[in-house]
Protein backbone atom coordinates (compact mmCIF):
# COMPACT_ATOMS: atom_id res chain seq x y z
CA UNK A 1 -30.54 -7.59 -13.88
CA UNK A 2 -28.34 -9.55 -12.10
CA UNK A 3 -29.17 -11.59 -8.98
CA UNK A 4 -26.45 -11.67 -6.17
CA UNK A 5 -25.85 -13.52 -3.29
CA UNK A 6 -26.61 -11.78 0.36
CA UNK A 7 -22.95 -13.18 2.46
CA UNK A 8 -24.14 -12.82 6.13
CA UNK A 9 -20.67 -11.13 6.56
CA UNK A 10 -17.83 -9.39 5.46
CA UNK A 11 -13.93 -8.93 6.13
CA UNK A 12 -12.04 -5.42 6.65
CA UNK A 13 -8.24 -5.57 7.40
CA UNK A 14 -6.76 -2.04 8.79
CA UNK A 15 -3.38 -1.22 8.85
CA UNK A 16 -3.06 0.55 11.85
CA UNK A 17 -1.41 3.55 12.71
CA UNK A 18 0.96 3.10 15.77
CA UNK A 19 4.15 4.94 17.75
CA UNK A 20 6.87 6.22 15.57
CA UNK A 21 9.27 2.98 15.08
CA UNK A 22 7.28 0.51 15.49
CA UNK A 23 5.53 -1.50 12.11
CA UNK A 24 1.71 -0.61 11.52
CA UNK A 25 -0.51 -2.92 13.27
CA UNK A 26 -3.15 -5.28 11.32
CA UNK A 27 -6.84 -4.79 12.39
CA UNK A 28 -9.19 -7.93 10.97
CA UNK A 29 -12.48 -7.92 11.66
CA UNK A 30 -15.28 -9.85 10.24
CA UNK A 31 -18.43 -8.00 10.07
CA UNK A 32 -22.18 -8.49 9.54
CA UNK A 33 -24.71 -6.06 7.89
CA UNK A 34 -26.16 -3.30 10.22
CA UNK A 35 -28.26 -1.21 7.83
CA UNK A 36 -29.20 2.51 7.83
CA UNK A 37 -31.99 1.78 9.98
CA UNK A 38 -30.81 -0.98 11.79
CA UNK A 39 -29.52 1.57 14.06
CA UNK A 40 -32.95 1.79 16.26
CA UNK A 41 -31.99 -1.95 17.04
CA UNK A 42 -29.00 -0.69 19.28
CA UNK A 43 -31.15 1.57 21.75
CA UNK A 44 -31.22 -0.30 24.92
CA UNK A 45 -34.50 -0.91 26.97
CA UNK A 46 -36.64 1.60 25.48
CA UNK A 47 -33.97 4.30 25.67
CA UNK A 48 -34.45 7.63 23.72
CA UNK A 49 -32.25 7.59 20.69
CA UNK A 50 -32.66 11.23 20.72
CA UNK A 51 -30.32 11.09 24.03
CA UNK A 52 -27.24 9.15 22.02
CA UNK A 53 -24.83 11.01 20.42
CA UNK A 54 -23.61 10.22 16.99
CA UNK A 55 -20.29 8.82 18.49
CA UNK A 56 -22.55 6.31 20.67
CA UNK A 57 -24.71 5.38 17.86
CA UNK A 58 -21.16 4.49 15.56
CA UNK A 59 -19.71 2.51 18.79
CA UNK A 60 -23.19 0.72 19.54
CA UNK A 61 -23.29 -0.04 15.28
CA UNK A 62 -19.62 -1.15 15.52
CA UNK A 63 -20.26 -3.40 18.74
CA UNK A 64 -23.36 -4.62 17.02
CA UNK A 65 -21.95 -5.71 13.83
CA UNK A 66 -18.62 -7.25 15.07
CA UNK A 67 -18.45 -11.63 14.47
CA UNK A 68 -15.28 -11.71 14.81
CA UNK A 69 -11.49 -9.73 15.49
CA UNK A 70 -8.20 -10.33 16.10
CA UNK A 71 -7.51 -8.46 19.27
CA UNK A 72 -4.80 -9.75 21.54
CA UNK A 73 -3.63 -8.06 24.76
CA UNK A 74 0.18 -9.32 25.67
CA UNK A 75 -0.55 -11.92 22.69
CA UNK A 76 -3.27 -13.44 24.37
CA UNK A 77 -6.35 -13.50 22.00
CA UNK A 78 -9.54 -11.37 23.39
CA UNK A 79 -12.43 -13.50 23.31
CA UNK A 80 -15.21 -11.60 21.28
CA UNK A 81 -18.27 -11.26 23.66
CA UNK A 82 -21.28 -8.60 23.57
CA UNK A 83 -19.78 -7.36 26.90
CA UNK A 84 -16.03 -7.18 25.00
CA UNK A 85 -17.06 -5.88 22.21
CA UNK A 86 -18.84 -3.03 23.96
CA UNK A 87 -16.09 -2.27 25.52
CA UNK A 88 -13.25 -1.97 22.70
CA UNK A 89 -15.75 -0.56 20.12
CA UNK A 90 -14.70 3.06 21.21
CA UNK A 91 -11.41 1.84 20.94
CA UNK A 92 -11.57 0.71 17.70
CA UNK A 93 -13.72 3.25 16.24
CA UNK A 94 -11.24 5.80 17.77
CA UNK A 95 -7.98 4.25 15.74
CA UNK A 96 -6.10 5.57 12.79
CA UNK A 97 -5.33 3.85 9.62
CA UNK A 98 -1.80 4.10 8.74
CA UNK A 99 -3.56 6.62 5.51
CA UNK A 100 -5.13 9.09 8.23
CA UNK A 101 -8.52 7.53 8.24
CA UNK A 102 -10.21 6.98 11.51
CA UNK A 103 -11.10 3.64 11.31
CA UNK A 104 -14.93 4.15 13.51
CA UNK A 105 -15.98 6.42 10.32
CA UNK A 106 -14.69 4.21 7.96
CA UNK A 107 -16.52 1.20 9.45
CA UNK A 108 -19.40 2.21 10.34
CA UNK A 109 -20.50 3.32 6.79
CA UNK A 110 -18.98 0.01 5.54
CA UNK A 111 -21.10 -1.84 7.81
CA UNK A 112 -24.45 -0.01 7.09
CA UNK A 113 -23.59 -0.39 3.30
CA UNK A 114 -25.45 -3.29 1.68
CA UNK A 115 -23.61 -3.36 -1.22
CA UNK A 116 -20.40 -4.94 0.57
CA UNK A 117 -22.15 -7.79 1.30
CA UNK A 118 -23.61 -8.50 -1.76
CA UNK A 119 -21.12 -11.19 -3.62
CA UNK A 120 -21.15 -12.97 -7.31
């Protein structure tokens, strides 16, 4: 058997779907493992999980497992914060790639998959 190396993180580039015109748009993120159960970690305060929808769970697993991005608004870089990513995880989750894959599906099963952080 062979042994690999756990890397704390991983890198996903998106090319993102945008108006008609205008060149797709590259999404980098750098991402850590969340694990299928690491998903009781993102109720807050004693909150029911039972009462989150599978569309919060996916944002609070994106938010969770976000190190770093390269958002910009008018080409000023958006400082990743717990508050900031919060807050654009919906966004992100809810953009296309320029294939047709939502991009919130796609990373929240890469995130959760250990396998994509284990590196020769």
């Amino acid at each position: 058997m062979e042994i690999k190396e756990v890397k704390p993180t991983a890198e996903v580039v998106y090319q993102l779907k945008v108006p008609e015109g205008a060149p797709a748009q590259e999404l980098k993120l750098t991402v850590k493992y969340a694990g299928v159960d690491g998903v009781i970690d993102y109720a807050v305060n004693g909150e029911d999980l039972q009462s989150l929808s599978p569309s919060e769970i996916n944002h609070r697993t994106i938010a969770a497992s976000l190190v770093s991005w390269n958002l910009h608004d008018g080409g000023k870089p958006i400082p990743l914060t717990k508050a900031s990513a919060a807050l654009y995880a919906p966004y992100i989750a809810s953009a296309m790639t320029v294939d047709g894959d939502i991009v919130g599906w796609e990373l929240a099963v890469f995130v959760r998959e250990r396998a994509n952080f284990l590196k020769n």
